[in-house]
C-alpha atoms as a PDB file:
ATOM      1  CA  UNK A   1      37.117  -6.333  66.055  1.00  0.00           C
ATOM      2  CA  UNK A   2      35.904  -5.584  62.498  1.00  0.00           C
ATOM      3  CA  UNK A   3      31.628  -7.239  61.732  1.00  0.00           C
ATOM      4  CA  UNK A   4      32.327  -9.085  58.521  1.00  0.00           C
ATOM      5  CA  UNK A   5      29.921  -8.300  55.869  1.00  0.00           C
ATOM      6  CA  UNK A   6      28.600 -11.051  53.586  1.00  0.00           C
ATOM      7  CA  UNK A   7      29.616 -11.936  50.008  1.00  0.00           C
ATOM      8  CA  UNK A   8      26.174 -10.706  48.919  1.00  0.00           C
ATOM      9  CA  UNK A   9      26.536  -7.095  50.298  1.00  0.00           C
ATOM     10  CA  UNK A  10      29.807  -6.796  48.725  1.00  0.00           C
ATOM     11  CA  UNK A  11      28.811  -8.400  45.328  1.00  0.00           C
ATOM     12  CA  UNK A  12      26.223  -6.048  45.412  1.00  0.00           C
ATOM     13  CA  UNK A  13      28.173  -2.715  45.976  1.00  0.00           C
ATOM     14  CA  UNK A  14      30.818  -4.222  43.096  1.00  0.00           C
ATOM     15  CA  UNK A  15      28.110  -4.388  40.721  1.00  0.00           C
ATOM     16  CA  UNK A  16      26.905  -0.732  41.565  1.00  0.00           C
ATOM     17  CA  UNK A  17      30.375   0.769  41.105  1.00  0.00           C
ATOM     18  CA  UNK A  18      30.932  -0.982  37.773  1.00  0.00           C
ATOM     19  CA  UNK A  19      27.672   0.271  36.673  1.00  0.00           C
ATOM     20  CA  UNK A  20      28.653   3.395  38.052  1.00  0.00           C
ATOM     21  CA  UNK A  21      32.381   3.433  36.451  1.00  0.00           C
ATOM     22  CA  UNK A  22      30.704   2.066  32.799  1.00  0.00           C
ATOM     23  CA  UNK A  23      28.210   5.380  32.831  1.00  0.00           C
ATOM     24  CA  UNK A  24      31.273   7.879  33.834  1.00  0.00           C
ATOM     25  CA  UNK A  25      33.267   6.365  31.185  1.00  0.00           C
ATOM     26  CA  UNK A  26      30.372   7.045  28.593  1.00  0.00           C
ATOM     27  CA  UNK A  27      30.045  10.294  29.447  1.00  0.00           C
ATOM     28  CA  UNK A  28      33.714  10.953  29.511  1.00  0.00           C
ATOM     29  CA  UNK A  29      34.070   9.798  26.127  1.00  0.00           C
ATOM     30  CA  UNK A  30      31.689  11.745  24.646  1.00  0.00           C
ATOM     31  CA  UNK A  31      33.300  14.894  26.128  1.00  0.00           C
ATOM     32  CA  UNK A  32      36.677  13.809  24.742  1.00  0.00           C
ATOM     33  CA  UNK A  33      35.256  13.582  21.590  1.00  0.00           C
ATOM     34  CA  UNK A  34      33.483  16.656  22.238  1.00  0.00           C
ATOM     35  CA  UNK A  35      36.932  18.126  22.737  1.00  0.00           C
ATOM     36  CA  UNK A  36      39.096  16.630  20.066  1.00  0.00           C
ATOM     37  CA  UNK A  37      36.187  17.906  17.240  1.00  0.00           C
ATOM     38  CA  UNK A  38      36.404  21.792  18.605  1.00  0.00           C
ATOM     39  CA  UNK A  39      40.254  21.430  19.107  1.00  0.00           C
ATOM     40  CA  UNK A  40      40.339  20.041  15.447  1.00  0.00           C
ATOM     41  CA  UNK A  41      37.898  22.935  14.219  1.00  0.00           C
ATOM     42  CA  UNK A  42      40.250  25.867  15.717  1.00  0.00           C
ATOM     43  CA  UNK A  43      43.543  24.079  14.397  1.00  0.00           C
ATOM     44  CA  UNK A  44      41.400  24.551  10.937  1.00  0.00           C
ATOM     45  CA  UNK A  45      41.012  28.120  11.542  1.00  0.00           C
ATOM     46  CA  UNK A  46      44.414  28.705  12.766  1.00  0.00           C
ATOM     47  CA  UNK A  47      45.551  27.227   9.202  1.00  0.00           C
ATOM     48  CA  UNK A  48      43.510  29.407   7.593  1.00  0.00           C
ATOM     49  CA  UNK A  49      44.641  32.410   9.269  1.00  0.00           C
ATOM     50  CA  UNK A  50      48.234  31.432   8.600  1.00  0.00           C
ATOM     51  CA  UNK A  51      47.473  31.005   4.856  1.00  0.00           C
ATOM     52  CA  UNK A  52      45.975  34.326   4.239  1.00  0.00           C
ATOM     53  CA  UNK A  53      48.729  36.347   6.680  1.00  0.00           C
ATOM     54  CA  UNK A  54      51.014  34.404   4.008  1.00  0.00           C
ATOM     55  CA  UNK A  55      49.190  35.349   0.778  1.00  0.00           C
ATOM     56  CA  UNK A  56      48.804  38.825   1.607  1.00  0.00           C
ATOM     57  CA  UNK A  57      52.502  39.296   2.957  1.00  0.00           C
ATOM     58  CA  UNK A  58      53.881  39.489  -0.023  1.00  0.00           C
ATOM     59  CA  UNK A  59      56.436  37.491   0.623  1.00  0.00           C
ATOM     60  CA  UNK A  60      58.115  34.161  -1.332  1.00  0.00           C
ATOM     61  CA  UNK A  61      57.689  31.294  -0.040  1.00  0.00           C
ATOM     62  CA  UNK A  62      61.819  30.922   0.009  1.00  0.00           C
ATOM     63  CA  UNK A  63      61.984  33.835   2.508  1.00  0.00           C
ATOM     64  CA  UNK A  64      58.952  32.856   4.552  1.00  0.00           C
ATOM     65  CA  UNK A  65      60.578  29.276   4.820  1.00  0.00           C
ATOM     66  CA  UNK A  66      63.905  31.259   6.012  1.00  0.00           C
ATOM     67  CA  UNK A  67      62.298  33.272   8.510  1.00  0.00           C
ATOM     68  CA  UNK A  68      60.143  30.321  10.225  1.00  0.00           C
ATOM     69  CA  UNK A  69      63.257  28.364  10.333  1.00  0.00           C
ATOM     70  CA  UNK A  70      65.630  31.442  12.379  1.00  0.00           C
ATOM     71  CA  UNK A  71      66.297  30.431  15.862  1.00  0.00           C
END
């Protein structure tokens, strides 16, 4: 049959893993934000990109629209 343990020992290893769970959760936040700032910076440059491939084709914005829009 199972030795039960005493309230203490379990209060005690609660404690730890909350401790334990509040530190991962810091550290995963600041690597999410970590993440959503480059993801943010290379949708910037993406727009940019798109902007000048526009300006320099030439093309109106009426036929650009037309062309996105095909299926």
């Amino acid at each position: 049959m199972a030795r039960m343990k005493p309230a203490d020992s379990i209060d005690a290893k609660i404690a730890k893993a909350q401790d334990t769970v509040v530190r991962v959760k810091g550290r995963y936040d600041s690597a999410l934000a970590a993440l959503e700032d480059l993801m943010a910076k290379k949708d910037e440059i993406l727009r940019k990109e798109l902007l000048e491939a526009f300006a320099k084709s030439g093309k109106s914005y009426a036929e650009t629209m037309k062309f996105l829009k095909e299926k």
